[in-house]
C-alpha atoms as a PDB file:
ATOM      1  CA  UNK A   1       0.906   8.667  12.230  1.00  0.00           C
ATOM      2  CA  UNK A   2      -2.083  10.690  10.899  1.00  0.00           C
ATOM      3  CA  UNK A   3      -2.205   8.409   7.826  1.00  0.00           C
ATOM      4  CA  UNK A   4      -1.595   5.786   9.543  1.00  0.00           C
ATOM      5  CA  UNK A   5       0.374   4.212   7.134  1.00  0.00           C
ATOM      6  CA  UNK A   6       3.682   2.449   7.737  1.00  0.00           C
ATOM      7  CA  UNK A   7       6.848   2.698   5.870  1.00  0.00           C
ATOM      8  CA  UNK A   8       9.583   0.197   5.343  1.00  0.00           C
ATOM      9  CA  UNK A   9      12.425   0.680   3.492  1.00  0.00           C
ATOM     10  CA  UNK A  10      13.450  -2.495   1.360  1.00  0.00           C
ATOM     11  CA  UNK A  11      15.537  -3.714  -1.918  1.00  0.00           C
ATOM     12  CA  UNK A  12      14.404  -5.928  -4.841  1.00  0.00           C
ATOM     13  CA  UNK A  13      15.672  -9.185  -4.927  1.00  0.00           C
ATOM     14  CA  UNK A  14      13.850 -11.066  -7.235  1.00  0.00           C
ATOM     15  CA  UNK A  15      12.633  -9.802 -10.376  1.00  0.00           C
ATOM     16  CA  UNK A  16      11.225 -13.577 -11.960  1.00  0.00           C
ATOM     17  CA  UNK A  17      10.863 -16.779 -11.389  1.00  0.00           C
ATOM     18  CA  UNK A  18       8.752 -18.414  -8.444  1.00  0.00           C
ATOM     19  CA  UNK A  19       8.085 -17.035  -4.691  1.00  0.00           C
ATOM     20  CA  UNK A  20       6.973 -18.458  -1.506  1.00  0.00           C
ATOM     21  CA  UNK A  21       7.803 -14.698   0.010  1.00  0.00           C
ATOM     22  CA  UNK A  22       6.611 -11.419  -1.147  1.00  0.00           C
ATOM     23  CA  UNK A  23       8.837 -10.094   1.778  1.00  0.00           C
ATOM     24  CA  UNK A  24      11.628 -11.132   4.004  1.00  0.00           C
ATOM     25  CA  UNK A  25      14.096  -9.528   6.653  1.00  0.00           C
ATOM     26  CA  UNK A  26      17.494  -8.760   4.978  1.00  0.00           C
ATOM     27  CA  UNK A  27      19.312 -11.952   5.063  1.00  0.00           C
ATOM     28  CA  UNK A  28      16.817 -14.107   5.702  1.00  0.00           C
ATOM     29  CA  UNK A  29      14.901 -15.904   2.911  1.00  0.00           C
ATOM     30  CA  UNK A  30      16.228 -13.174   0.197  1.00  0.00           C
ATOM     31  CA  UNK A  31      16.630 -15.845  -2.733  1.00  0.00           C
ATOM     32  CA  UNK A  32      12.677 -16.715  -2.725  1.00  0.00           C
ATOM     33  CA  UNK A  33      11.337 -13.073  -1.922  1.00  0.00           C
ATOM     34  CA  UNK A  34      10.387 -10.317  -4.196  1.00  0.00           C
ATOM     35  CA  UNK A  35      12.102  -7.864  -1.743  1.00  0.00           C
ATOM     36  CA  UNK A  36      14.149  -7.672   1.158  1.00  0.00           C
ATOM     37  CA  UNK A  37      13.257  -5.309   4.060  1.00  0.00           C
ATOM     38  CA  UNK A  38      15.271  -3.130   6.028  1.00  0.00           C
ATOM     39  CA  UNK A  39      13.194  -3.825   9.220  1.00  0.00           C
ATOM     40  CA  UNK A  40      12.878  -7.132  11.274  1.00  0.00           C
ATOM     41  CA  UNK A  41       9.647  -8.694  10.957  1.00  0.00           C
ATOM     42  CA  UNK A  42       9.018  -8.060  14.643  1.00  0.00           C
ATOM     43  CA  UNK A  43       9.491  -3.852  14.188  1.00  0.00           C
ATOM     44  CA  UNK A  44       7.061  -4.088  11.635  1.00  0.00           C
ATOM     45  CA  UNK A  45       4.317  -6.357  13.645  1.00  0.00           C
ATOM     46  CA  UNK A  46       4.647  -3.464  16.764  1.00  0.00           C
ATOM     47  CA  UNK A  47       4.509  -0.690  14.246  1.00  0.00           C
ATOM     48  CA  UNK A  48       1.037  -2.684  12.797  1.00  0.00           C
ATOM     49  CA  UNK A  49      -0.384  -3.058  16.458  1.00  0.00           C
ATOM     50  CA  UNK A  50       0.528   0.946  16.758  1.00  0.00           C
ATOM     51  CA  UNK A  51      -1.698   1.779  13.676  1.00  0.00           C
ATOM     52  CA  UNK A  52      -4.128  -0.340  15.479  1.00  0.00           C
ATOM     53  CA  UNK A  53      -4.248  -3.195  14.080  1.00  0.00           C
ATOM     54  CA  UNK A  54      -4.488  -6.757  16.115  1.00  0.00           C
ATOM     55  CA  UNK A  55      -2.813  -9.867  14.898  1.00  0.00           C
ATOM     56  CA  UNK A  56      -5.483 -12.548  14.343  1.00  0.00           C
ATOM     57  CA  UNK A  57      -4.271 -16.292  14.045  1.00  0.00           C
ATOM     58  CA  UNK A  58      -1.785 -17.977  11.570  1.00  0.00           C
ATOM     59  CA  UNK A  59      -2.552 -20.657   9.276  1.00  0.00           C
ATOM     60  CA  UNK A  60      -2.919 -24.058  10.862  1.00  0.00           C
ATOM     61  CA  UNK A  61      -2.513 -27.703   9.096  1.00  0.00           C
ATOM     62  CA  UNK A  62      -3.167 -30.061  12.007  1.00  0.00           C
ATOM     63  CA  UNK A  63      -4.926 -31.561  12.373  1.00  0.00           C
ATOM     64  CA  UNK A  64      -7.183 -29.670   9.173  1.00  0.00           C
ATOM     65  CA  UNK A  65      -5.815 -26.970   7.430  1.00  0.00           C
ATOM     66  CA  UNK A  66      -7.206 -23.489   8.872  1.00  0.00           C
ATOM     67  CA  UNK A  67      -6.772 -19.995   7.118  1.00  0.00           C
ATOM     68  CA  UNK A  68      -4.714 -17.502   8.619  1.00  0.00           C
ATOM     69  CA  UNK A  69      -7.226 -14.698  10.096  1.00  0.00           C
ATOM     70  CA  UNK A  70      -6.769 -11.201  10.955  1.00  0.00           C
ATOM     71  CA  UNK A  71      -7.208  -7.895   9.673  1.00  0.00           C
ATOM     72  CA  UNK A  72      -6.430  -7.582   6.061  1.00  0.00           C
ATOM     73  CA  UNK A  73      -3.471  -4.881   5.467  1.00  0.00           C
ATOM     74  CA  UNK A  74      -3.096  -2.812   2.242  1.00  0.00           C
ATOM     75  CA  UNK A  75       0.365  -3.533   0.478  1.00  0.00           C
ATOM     76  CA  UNK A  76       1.511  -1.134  -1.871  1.00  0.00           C
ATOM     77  CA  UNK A  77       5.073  -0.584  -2.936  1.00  0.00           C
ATOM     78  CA  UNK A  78       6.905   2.733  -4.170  1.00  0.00           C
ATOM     79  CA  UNK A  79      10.342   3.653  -5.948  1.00  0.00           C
ATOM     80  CA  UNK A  80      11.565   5.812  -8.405  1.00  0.00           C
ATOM     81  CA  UNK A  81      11.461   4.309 -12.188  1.00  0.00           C
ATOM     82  CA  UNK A  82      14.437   4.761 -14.892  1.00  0.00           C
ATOM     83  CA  UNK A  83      13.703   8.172 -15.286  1.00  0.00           C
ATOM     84  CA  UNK A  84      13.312   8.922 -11.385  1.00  0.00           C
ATOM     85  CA  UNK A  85       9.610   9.598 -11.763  1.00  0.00           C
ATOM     86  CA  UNK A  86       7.932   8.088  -8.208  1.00  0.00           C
ATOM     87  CA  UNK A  87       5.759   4.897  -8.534  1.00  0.00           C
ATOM     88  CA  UNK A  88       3.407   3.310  -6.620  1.00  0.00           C
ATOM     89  CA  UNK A  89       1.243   0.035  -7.417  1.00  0.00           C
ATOM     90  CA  UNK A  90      -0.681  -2.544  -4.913  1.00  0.00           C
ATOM     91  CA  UNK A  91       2.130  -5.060  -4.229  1.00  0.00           C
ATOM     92  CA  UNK A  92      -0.610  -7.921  -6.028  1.00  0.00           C
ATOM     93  CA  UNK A  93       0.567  -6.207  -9.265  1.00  0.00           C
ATOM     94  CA  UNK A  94       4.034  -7.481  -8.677  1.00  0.00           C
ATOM     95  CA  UNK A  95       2.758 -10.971  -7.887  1.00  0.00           C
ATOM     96  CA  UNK A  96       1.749 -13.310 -11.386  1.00  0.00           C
ATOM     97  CA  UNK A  97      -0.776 -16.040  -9.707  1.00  0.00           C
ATOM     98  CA  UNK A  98       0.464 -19.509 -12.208  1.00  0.00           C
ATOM     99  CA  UNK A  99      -2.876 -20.269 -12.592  1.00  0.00           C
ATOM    100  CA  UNK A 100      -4.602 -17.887 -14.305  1.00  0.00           C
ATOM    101  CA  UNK A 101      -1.590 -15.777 -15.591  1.00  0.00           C
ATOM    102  CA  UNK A 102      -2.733 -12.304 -13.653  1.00  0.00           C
ATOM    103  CA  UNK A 103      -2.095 -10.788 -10.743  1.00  0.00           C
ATOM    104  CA  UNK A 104      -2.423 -12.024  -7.579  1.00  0.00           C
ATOM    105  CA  UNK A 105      -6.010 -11.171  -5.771  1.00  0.00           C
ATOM    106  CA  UNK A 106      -6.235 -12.528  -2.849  1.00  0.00           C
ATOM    107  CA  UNK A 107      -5.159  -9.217   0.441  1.00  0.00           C
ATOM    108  CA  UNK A 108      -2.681 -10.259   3.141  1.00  0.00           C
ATOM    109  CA  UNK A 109      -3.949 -10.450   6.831  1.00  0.00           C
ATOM    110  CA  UNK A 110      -1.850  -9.684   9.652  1.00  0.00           C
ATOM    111  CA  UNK A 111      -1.888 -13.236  11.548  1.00  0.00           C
ATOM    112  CA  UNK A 112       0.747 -12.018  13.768  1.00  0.00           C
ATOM    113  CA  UNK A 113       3.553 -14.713  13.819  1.00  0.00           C
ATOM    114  CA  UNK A 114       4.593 -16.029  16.749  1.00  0.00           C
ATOM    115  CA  UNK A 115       7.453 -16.266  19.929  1.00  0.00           C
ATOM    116  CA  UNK A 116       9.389 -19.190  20.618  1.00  0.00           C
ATOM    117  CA  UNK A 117      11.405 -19.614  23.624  1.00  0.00           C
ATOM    118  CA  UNK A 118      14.778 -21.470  23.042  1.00  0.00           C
ATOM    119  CA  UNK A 119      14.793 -24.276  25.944  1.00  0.00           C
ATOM    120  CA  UNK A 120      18.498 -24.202  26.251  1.00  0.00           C
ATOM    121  CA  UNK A 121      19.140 -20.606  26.928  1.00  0.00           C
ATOM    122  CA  UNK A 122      15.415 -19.193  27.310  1.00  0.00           C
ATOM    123  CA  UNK A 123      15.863 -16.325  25.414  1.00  0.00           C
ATOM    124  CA  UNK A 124      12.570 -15.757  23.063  1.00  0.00           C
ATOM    125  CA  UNK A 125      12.723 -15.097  19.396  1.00  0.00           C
ATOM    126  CA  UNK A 126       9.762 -13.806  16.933  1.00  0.00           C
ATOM    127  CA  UNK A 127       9.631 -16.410  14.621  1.00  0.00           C
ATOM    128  CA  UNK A 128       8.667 -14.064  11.674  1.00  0.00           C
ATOM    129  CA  UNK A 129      12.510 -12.977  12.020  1.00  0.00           C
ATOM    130  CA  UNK A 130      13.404 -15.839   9.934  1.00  0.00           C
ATOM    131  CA  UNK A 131      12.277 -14.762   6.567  1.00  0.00           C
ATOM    132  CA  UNK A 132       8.043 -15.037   6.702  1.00  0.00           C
ATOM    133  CA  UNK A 133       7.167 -11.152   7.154  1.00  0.00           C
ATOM    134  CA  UNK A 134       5.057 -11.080   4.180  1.00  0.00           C
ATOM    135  CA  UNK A 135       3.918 -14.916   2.610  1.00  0.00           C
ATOM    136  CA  UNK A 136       2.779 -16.379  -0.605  1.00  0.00           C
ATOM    137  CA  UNK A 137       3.063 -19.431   0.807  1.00  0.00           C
ATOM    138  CA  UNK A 138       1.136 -20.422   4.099  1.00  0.00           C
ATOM    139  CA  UNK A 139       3.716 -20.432   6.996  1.00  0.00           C
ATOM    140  CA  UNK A 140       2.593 -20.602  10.538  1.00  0.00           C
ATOM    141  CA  UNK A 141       5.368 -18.163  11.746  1.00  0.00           C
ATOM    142  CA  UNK A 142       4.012 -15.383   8.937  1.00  0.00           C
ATOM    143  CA  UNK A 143       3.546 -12.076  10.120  1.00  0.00           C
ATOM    144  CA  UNK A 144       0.945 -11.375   7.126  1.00  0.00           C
ATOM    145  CA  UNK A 145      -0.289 -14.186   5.357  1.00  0.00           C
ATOM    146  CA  UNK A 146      -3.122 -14.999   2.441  1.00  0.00           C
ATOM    147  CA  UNK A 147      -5.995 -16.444   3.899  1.00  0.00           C
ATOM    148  CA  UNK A 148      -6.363 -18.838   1.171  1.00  0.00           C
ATOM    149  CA  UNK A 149      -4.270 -22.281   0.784  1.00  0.00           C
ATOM    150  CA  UNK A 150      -1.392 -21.519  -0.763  1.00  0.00           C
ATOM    151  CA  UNK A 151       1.261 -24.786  -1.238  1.00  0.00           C
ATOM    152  CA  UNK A 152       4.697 -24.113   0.197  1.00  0.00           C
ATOM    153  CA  UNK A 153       5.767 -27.149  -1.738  1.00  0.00           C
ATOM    154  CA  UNK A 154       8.389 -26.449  -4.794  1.00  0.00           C
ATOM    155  CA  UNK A 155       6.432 -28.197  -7.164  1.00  0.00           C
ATOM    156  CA  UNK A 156       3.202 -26.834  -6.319  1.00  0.00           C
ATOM    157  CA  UNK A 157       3.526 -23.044  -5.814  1.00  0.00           C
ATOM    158  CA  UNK A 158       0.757 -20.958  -7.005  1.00  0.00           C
ATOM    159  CA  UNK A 159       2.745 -17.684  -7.404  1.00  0.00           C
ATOM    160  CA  UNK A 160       5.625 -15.842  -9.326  1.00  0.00           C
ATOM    161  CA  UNK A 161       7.343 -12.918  -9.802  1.00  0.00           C
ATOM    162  CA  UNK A 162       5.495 -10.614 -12.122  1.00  0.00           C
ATOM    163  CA  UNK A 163       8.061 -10.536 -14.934  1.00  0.00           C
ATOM    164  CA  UNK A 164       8.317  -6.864 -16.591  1.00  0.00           C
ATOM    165  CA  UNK A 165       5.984  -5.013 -13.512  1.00  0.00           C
ATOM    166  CA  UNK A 166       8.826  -5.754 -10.824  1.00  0.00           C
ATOM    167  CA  UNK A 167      11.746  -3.419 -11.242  1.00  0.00           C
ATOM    168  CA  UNK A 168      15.006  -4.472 -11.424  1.00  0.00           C
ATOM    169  CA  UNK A 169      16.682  -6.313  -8.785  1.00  0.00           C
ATOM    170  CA  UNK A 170      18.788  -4.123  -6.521  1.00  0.00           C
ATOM    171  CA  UNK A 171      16.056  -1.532  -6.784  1.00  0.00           C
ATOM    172  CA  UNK A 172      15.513   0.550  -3.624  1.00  0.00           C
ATOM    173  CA  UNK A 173      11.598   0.482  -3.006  1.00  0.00           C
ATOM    174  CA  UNK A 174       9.139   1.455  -0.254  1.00  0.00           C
ATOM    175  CA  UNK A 175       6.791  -1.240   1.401  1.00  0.00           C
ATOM    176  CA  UNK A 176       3.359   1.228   2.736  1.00  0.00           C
ATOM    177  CA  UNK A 177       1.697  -1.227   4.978  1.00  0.00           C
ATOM    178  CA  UNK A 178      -2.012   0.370   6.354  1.00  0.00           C
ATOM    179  CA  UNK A 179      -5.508  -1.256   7.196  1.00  0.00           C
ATOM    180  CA  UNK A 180      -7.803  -2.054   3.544  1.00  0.00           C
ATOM    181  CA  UNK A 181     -10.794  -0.750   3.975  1.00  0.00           C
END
């Protein structure tokens, strides 16, 4: 609490090839995320509103497209190397943007997601549940999003896996989550 600085626990599952996730909930969207978390995407938005931060807005495409807003959140990642010597990068370094070849620049925002209430049974679900807790690709449901247009299309994705800066898949890493300043 004092750093205010959240922790989730989380697994490689992608070490190349193209994302529309840097981060999903276990079993979710696993096979087009960097990592898988060990939290639902809803733990982590109450555990961001405890820190004090306050979702803003998710993206929008209708009827124009509008950014996701919000606070932007510092994303850095740490695990133990080959050698067991502690890491710890920005999670941007793990992200290769395909059009200039470097890392990704852009910070995340915390746009906060969204509940939907099933008609036929009224119970309510946090859409964010479903795989978007951290995008690459603008989703609507995203719990932190890039504020910049980012194509969820297959043939039009603007981001990869950083081959040779993310570990191994099946790596157990650390996701830090706190306000940028």
């Amino acid at each position: 609490p004092a750093t205010k600085t959240i922790v989730v626990g989380a697994e490689v599952t992608l070490d190349k090839g193209p994302i529309e996730y840097f981060a999903c909930p276990n079993g979710t969207k696993d096979y087009e995320s960097l990592v898988a978390t060990k939290s639902t995407a809803q733990l982590v938005h109450t555990a961001l509103v405890a820190i004090g931060l306050e979702p803003g807005s998710p993206v929008t495409f209708d009827p124009d497209y509008v950014a996701a807003s919000g606070p932007k959140v510092l994303v850095r990642m740490r695990w133990k190397d080959e050698d067991g010597t502690v890491q710890e990068r920005r999670a941007q370094e793990w992200v290769r943007d395909t059009r200039t070849g470097q890392a990704m620049r852009e910070d995340w925002v915390f746009a906060g997601s969204s509940f939907w209430r099933d008609p036929t049974d009224g119970k309510e679900y946090y859409q964010a549940d479903g795989g978007d807790l951290i995008c690459v690709s603008n989703f609507p449901t995203a719990t932190l999003d890039l504020p910049v247009e980012s194509s969820q299309s297959n043939e039009a994705l603007l981001f990869e896996a950083f081959a040779g800066r993310v570990p191994p898949r099946g790596t157990e890493v650390e996701i830090l989550l706190s306000a940028a300043k």
